[in-house]
C-alpha atoms as a PDB file:
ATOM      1  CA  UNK A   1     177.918  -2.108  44.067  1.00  0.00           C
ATOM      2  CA  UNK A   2     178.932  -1.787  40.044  1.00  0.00           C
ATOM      3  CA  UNK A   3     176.580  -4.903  37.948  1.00  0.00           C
ATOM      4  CA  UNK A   4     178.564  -7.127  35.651  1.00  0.00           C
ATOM      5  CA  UNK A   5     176.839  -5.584  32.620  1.00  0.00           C
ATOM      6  CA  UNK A   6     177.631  -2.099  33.282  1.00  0.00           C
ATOM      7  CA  UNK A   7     181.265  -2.974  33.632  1.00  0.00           C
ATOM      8  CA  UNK A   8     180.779  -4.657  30.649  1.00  0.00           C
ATOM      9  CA  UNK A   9     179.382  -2.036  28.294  1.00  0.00           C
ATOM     10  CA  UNK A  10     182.173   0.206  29.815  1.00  0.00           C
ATOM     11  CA  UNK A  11     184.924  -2.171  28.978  1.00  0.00           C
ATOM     12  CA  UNK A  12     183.276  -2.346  25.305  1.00  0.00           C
ATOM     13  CA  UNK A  13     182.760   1.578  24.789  1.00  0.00           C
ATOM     14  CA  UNK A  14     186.537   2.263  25.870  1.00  0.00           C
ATOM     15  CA  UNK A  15     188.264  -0.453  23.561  1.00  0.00           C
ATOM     16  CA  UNK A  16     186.007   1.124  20.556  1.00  0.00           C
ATOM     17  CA  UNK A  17     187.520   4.402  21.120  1.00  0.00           C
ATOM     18  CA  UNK A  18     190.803   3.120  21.377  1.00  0.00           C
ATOM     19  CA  UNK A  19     190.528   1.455  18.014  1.00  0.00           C
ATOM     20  CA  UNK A  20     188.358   4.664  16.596  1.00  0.00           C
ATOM     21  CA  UNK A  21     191.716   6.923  17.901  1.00  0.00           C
ATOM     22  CA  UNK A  22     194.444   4.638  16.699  1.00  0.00           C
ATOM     23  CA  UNK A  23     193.030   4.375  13.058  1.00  0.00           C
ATOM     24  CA  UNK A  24     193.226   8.581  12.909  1.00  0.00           C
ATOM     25  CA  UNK A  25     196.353   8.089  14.418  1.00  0.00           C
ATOM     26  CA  UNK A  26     197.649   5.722  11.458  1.00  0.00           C
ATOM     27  CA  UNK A  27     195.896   7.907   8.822  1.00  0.00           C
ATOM     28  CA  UNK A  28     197.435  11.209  10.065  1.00  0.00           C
ATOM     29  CA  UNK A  29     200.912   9.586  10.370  1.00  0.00           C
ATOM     30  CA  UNK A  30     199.955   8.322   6.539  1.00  0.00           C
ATOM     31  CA  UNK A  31     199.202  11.356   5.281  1.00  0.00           C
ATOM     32  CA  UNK A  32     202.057  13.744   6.505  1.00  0.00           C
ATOM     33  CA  UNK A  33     204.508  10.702   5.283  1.00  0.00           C
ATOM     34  CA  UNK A  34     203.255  11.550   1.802  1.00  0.00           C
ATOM     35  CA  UNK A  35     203.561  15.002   2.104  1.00  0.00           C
ATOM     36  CA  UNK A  36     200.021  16.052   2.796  1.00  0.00           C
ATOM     37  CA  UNK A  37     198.347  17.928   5.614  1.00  0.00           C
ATOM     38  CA  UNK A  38     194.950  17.702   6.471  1.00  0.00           C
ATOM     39  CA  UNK A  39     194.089  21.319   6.467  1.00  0.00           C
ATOM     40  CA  UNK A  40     194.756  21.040   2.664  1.00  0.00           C
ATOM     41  CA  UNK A  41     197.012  24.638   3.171  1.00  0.00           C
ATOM     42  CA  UNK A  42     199.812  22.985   1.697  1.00  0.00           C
ATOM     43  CA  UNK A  43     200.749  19.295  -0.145  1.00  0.00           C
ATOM     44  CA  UNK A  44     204.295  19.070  -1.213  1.00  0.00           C
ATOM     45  CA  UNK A  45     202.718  17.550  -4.595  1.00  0.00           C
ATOM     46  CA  UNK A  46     200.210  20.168  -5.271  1.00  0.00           C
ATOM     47  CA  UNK A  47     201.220  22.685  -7.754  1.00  0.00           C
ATOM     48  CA  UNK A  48     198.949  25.643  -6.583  1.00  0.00           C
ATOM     49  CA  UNK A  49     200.850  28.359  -4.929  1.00  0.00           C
ATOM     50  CA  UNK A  50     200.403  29.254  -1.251  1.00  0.00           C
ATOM     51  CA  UNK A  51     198.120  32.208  -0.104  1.00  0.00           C
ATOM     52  CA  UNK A  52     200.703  34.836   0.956  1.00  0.00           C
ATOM     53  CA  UNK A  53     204.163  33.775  -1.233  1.00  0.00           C
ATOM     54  CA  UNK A  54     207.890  34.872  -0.193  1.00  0.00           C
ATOM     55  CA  UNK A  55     210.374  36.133  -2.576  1.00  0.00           C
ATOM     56  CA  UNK A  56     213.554  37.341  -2.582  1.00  0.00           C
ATOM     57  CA  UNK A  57     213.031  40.991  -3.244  1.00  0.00           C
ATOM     58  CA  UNK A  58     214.669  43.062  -6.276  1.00  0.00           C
ATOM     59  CA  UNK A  59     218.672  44.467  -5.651  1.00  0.00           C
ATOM     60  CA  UNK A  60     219.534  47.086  -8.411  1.00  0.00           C
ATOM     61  CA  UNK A  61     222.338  46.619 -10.060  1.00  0.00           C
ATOM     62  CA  UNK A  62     223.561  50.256  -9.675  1.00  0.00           C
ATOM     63  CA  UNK A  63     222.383  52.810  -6.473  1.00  0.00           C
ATOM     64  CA  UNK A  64     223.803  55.390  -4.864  1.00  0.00           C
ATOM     65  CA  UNK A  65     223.705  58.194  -2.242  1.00  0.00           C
ATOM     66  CA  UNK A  66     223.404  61.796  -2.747  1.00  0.00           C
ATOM     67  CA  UNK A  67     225.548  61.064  -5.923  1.00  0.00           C
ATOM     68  CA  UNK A  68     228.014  58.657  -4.141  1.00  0.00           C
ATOM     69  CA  UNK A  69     227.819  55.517  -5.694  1.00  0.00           C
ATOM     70  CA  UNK A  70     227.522  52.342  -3.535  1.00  0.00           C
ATOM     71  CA  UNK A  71     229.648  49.694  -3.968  1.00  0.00           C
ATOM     72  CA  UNK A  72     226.821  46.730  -4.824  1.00  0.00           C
ATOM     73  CA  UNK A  73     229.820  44.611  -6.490  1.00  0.00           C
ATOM     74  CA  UNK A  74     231.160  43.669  -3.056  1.00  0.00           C
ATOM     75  CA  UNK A  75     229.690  40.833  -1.696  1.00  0.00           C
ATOM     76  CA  UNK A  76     229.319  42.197   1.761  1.00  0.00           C
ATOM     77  CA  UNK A  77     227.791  45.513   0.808  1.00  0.00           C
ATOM     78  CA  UNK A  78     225.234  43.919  -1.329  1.00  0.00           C
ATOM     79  CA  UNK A  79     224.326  41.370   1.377  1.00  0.00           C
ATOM     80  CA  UNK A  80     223.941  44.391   3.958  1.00  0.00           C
ATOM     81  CA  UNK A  81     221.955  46.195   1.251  1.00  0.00           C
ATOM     82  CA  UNK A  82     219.660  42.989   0.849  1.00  0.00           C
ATOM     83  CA  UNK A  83     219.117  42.150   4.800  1.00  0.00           C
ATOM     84  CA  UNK A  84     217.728  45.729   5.052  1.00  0.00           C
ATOM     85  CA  UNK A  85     215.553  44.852   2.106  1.00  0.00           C
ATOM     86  CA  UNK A  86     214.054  41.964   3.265  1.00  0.00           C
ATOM     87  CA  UNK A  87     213.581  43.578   6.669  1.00  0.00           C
ATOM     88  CA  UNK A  88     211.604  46.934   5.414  1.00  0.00           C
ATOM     89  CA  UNK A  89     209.616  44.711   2.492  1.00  0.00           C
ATOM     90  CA  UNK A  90     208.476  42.440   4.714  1.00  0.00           C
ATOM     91  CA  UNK A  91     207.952  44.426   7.862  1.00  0.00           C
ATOM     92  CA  UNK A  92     204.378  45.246   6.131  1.00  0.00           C
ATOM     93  CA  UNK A  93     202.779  47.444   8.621  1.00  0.00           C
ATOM     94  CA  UNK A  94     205.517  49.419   9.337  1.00  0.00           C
ATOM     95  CA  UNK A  95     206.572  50.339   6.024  1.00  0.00           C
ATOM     96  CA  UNK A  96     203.479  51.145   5.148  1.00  0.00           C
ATOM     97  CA  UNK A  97     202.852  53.776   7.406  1.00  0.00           C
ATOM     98  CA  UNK A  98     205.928  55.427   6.840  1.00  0.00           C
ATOM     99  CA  UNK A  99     204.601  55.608   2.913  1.00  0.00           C
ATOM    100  CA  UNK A 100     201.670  57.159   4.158  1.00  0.00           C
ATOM    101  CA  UNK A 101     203.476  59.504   6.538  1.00  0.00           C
ATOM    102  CA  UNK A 102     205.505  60.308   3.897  1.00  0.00           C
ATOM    103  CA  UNK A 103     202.632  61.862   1.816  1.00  0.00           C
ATOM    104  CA  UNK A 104     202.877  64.378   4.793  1.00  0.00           C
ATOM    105  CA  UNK A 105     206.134  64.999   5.783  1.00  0.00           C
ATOM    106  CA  UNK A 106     208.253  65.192   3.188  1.00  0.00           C
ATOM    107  CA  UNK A 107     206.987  67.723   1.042  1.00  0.00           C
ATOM    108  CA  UNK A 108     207.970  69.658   4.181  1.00  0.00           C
ATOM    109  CA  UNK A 109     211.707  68.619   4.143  1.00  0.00           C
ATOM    110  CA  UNK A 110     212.529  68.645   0.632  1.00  0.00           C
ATOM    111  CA  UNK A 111     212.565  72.538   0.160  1.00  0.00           C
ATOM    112  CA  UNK A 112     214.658  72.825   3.384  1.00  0.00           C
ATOM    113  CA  UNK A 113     216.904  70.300   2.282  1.00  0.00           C
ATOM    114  CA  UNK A 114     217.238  71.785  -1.150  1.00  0.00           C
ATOM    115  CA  UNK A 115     217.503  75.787   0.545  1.00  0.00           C
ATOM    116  CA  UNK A 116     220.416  74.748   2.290  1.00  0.00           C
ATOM    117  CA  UNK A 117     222.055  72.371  -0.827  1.00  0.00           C
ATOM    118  CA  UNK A 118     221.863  69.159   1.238  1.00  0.00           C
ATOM    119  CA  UNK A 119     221.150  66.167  -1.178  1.00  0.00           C
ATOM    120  CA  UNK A 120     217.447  65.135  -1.226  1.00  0.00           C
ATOM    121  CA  UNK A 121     218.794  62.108  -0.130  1.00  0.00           C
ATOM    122  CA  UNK A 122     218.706  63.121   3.340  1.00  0.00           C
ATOM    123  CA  UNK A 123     215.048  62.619   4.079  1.00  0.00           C
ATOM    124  CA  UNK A 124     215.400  58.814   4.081  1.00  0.00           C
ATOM    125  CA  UNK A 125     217.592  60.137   6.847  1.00  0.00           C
ATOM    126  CA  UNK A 126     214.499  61.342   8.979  1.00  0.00           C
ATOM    127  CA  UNK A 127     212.819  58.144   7.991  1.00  0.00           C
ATOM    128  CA  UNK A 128     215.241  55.918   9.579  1.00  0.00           C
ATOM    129  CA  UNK A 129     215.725  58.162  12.473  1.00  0.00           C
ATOM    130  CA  UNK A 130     212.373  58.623  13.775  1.00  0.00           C
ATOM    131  CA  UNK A 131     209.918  56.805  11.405  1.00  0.00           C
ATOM    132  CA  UNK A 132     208.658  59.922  10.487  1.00  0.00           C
ATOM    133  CA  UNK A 133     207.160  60.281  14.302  1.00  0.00           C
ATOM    134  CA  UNK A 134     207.862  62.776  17.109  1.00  0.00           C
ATOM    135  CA  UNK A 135     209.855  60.067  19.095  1.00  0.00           C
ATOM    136  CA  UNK A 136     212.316  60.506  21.951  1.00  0.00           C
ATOM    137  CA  UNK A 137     214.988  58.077  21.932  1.00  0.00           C
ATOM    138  CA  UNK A 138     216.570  56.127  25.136  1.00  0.00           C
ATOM    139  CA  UNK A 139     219.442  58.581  25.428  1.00  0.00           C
ATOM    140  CA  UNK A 140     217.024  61.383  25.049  1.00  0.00           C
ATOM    141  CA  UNK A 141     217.414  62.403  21.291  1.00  0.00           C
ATOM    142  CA  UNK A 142     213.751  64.342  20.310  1.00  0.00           C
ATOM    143  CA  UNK A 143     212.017  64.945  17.225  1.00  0.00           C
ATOM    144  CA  UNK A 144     212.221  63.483  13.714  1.00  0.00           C
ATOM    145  CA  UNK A 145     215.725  64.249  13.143  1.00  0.00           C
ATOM    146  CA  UNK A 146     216.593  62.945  17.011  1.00  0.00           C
ATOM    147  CA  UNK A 147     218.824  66.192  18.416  1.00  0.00           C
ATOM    148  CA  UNK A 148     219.719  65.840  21.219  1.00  0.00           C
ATOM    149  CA  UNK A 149     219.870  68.607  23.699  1.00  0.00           C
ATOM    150  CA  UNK A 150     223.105  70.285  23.831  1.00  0.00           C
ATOM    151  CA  UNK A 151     223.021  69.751  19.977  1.00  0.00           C
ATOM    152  CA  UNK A 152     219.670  71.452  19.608  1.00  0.00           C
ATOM    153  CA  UNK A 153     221.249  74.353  21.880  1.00  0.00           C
ATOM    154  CA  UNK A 154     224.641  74.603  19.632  1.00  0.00           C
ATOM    155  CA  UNK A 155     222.529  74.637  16.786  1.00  0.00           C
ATOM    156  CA  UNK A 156     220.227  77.615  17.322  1.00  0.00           C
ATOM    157  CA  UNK A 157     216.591  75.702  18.601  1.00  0.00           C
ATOM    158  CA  UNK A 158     215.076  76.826  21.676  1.00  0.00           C
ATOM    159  CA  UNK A 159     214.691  73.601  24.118  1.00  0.00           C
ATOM    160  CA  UNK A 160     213.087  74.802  27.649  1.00  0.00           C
ATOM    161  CA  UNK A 161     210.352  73.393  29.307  1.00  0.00           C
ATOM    162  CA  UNK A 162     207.969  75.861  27.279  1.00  0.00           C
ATOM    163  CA  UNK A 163     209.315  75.260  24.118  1.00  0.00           C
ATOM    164  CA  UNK A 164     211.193  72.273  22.459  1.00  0.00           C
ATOM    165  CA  UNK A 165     211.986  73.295  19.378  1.00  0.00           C
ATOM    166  CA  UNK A 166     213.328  69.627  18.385  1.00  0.00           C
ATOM    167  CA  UNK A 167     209.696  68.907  17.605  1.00  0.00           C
ATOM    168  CA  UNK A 168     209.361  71.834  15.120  1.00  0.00           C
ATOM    169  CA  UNK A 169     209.715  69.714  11.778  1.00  0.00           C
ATOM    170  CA  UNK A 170     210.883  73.277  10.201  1.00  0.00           C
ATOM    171  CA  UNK A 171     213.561  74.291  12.367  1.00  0.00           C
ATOM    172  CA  UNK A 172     214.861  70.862  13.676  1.00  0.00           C
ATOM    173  CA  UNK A 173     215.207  70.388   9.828  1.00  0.00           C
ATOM    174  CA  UNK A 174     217.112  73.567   9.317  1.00  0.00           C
ATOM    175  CA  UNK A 175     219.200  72.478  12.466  1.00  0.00           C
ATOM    176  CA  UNK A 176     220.000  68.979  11.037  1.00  0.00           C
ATOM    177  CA  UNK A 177     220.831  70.338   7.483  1.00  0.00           C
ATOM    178  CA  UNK A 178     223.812  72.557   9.363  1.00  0.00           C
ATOM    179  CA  UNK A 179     224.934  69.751  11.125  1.00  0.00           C
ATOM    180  CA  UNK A 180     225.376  67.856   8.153  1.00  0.00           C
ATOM    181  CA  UNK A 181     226.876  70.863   6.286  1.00  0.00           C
ATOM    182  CA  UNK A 182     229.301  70.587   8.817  1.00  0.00           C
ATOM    183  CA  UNK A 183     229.937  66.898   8.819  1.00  0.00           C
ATOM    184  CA  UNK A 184     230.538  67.126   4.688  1.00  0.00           C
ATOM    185  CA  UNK A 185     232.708  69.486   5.195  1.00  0.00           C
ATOM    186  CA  UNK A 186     234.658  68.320   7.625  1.00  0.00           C
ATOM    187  CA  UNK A 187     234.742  64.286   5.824  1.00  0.00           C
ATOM    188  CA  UNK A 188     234.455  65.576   2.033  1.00  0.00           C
ATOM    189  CA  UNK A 189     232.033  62.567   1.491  1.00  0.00           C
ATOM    190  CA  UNK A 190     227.888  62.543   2.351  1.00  0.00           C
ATOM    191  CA  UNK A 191     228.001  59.075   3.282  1.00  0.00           C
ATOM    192  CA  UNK A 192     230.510  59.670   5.962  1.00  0.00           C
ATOM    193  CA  UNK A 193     228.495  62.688   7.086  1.00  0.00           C
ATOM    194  CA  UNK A 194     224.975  60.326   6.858  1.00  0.00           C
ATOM    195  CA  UNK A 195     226.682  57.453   9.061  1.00  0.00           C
ATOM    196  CA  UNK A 196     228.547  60.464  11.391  1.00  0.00           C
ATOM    197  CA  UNK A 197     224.684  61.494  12.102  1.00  0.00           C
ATOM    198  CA  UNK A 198     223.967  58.161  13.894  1.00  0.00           C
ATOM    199  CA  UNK A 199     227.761  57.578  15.060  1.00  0.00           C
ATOM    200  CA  UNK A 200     228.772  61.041  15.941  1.00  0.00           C
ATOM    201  CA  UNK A 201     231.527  63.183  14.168  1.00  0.00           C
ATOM    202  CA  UNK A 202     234.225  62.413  17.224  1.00  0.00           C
ATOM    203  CA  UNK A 203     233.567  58.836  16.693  1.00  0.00           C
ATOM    204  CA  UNK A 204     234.019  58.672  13.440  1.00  0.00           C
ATOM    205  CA  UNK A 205     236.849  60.546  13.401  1.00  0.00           C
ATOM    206  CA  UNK A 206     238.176  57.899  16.275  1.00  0.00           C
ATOM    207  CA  UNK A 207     237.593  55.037  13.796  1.00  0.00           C
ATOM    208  CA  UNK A 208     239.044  56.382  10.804  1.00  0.00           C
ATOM    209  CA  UNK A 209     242.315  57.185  12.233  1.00  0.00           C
ATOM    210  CA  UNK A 210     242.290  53.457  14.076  1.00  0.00           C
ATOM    211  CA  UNK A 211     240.954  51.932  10.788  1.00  0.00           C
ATOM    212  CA  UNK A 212     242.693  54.291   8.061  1.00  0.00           C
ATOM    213  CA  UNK A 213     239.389  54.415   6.594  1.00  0.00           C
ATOM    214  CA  UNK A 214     238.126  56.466   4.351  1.00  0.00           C
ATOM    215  CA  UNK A 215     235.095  55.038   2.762  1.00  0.00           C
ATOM    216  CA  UNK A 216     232.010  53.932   4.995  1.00  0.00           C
ATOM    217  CA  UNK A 217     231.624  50.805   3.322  1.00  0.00           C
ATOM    218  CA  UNK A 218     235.376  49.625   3.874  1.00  0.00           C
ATOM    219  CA  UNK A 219     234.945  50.072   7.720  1.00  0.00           C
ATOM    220  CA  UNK A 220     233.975  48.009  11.171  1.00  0.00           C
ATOM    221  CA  UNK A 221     231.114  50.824  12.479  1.00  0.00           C
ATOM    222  CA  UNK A 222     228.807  48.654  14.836  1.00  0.00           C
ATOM    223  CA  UNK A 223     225.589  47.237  14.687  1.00  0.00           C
ATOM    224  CA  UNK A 224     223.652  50.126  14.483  1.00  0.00           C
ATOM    225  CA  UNK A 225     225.875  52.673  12.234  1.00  0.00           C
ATOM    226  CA  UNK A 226     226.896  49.207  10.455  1.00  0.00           C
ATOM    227  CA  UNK A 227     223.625  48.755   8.708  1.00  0.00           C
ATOM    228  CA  UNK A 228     222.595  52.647   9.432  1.00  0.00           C
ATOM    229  CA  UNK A 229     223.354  53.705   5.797  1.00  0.00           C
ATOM    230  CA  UNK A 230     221.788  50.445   4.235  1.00  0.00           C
ATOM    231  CA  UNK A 231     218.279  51.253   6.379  1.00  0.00           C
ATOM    232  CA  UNK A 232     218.251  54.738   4.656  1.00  0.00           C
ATOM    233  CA  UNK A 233     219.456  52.902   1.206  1.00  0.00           C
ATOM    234  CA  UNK A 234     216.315  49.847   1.591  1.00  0.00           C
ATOM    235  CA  UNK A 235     213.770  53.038   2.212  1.00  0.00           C
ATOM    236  CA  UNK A 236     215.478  54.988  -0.984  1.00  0.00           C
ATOM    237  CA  UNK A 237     214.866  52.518  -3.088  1.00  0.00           C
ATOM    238  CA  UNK A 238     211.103  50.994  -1.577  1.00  0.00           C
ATOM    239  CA  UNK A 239     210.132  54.742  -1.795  1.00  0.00           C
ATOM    240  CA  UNK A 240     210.912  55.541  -5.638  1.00  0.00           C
ATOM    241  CA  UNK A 241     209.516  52.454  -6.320  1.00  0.00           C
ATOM    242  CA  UNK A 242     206.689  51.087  -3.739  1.00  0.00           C
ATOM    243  CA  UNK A 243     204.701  49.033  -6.189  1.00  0.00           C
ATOM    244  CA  UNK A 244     208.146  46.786  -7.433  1.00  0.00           C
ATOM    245  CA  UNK A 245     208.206  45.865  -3.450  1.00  0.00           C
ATOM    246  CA  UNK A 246     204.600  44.642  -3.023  1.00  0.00           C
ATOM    247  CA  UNK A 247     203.499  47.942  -1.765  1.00  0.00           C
ATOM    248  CA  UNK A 248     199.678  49.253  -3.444  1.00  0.00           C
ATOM    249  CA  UNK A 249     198.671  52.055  -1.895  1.00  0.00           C
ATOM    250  CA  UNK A 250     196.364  54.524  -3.871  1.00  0.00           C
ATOM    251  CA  UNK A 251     196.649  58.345  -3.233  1.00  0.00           C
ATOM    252  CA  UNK A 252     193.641  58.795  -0.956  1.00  0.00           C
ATOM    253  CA  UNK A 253     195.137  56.210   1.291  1.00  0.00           C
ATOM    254  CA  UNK A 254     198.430  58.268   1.902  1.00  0.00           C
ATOM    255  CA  UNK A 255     197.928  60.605   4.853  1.00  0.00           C
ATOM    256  CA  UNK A 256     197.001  64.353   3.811  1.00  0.00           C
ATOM    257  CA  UNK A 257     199.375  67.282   3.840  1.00  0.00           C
ATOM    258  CA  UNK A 258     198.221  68.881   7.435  1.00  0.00           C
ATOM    259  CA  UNK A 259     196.286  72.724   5.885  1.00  0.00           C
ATOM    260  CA  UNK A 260     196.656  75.731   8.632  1.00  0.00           C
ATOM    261  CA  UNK A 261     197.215  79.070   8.747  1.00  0.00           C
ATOM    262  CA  UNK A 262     200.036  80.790  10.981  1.00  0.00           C
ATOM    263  CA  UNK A 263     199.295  83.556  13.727  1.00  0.00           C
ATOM    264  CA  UNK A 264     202.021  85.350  15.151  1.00  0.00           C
ATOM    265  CA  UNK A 265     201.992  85.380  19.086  1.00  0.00           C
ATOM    266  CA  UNK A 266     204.846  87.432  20.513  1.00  0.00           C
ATOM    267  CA  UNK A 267     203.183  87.656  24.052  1.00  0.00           C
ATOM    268  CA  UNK A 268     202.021  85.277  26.818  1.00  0.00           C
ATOM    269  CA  UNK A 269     199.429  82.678  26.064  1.00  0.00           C
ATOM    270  CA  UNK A 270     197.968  81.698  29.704  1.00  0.00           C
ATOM    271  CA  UNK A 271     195.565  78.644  28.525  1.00  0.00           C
ATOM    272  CA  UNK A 272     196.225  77.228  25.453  1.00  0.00           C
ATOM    273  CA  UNK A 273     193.225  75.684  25.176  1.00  0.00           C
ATOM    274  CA  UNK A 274     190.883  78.999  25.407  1.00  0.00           C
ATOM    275  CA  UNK A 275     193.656  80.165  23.059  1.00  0.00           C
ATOM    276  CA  UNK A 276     192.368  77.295  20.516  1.00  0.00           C
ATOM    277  CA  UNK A 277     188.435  77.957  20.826  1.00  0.00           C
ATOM    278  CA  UNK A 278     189.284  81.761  19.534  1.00  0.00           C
ATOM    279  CA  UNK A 279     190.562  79.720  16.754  1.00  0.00           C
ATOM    280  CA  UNK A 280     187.812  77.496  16.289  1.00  0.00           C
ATOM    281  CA  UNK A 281     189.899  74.570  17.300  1.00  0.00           C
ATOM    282  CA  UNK A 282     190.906  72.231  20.590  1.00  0.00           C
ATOM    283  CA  UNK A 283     193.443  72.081  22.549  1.00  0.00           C
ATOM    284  CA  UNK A 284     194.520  68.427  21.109  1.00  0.00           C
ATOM    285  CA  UNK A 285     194.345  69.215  17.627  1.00  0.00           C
ATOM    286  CA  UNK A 286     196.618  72.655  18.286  1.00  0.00           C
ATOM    287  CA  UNK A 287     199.111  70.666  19.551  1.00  0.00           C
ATOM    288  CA  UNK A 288     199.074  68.283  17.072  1.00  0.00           C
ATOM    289  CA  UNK A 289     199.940  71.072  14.896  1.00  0.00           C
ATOM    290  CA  UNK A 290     201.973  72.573  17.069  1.00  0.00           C
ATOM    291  CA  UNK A 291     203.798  69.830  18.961  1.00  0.00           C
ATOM    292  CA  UNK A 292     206.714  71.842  19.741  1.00  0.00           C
ATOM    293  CA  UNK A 293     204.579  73.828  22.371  1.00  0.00           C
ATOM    294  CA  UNK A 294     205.051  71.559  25.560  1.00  0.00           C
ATOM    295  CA  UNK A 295     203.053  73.005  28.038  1.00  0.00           C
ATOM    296  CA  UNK A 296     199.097  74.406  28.313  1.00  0.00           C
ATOM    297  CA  UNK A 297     200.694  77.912  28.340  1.00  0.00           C
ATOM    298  CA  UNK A 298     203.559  80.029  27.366  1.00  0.00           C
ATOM    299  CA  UNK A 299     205.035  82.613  29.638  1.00  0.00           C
ATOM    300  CA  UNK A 300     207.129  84.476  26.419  1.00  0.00           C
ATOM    301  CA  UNK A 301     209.370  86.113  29.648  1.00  0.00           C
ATOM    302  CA  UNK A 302     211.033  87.623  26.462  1.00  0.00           C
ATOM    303  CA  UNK A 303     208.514  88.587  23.495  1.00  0.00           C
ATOM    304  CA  UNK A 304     209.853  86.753  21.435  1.00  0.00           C
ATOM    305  CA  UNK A 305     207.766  86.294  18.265  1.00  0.00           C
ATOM    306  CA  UNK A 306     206.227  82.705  17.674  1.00  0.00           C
ATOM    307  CA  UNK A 307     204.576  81.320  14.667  1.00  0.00           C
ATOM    308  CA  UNK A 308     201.937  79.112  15.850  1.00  0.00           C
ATOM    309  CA  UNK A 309     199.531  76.911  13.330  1.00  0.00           C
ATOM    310  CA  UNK A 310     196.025  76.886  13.497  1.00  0.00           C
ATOM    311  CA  UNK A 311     194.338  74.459  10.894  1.00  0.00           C
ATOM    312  CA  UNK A 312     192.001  75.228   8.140  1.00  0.00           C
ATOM    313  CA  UNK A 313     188.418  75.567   8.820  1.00  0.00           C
ATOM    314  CA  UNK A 314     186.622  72.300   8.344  1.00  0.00           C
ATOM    315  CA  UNK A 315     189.931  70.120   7.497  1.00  0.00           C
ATOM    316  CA  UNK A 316     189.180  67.889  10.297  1.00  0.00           C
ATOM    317  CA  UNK A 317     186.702  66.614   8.685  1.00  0.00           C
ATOM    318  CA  UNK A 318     187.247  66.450   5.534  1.00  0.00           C
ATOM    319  CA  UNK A 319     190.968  65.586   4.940  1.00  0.00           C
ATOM    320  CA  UNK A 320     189.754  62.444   3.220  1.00  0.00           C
ATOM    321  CA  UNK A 321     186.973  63.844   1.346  1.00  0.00           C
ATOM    322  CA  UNK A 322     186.902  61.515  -2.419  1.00  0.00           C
END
């Protein structure tokens, strides 16, 4: 049976926490009335500036696309132009890898680009395609320039379950450069031939005639080809100028240039990996040279001669020597 005077100091311990919990309760009510908040992170009256600030980012007043200028003057193109802005500048882990992968990758496109007189432009092409990254896509497009198949096959690259050339960043670029040779020259504009990339020639064709379009930026395209040419346009301009977009990376953050040598192989390889201990190498790191090689051998039914890369002695290791 409970005493008296235990119910009693019960009764007396709850009704002081009540009153202890309904004076915070008045004091936090005060304080976010005023404008405060008790973590002191932010006071509508304070004039110190928060921890991690958001601004509108920077919009050129001119740009333009492999010499095509962009229309910034129409208030729809320059809002398109500014959503993919504030997407890319404030997607902060993303965008910075692609800076770093860029280090890489690009010095290997621009030549190609430039052999076969396709506006430098283009890379930001590969950038929005793939991130820079050996992806396959949903409806099965490979590689950084995302061929698919038949595509690859029209256009020369070798796509078996041996080989994929798609993942050859050399000769999926020289692929993608005649594709858009051909798109230019079948639309007379780049622009047309950039969006025709992601939207196909056929379908851009379709659209123009039901439109009687001529210019990209006049036309109803889709989600994805609708802000396709402003994605390549945000990473132009974030690229030239990383700093002016809150983007501080120093040069021996950016990912190294890959160093190999090339052996020519124009007969079977049965194990790929004893192939890459000759070499001084592994199996994992061969491929990641070589990612175009999609099985552990290579049966070469046909001779034909491959140029495979095997990386510099020691550049494992000491890619980020300082």
């Amino acid at each position: 049976m409970v005493s008296r005077s235990w119910l009693k100091h019960t009764l007396i311990t709850v009704i002081v926490i009540g009153v202890v919990l309904f004076v915070l309760f008045v004091l936090k009510s005060s304080a976010f009335s005023s404008g405060a908040c008790f973590s002191g992170v932010y006071k509508s009256n304070d004039s110190t500036r928060i921890q991690n600030p958001v601004y509108q980012v920077p919009i050129p007043q001119t740009l333009s696309f492999a010499g095509e200028e962009v229309p910034l003057n129409y208030f729809d193109v320059r809002e398109s132009l500014d959503r993919e802005l504030q997407v890319n500048t404030y997607w902060h882990s993303q965008t910075v890898l692609l800076l770093k992968r860029a280090n890489r990758f690009l010095p290997i496109i621009e030549p190609i680009l430039k052999e076969y007189n396709i506006p430098n432009d283009f890379k930001y092409l590969a950038v929005a395609e793939s991130a820079l990254t050996q992806a396959v896509s949903p409806a099965q497009a490979v590689g950084f320039w995302q061929i698919l198949e038949g595509t690859a096959m029209e256009l020369g690259l070798e796509v078996n379950k041996e080989v994929d050339e798609r993942y050859h960043i050399e000769k999926s670029t020289r692929a993608a450069c005649e594709f858009l040779q051909q798109s230019y020259n079948r639309f007379g504009s780049w622009t047309l031939a950039a969006a025709s990339y992601n939207f196909g020639r056929t379908g851009m064709l379709r659209q123009m005639d039901r439109q009687a379009g001529t210019c990209y930026y006049d036309m109803v395209l889709g989600e994805e080809t609708g802000r396709y040419m402003f994605r390549i346009l945000a990473f132009k301009l974030i690229f030239a100028n990383p700093q002016q977009y809150g983007f501080f990376l120093e040069p021996h953050e950016l990912y190294p240039p890959l160093k190999f040598f090339e052996v020519p192989v124009d007969t079977a390889v049965t194990d790929f990996a004893q192939f890459a201990k000759h070499f001084s190498t592994n199996y994992k790191i061969l491929k990641l040279y070589n990612p175009w090689l999609r099985e552990s051998y290579l049966t070469n039914k046909n001779s034909k001669c491959y140029s495979i890369k095997i990386p510099k002695a020691s550049f494992r290791e000491s890619a980020y020597d300082l």
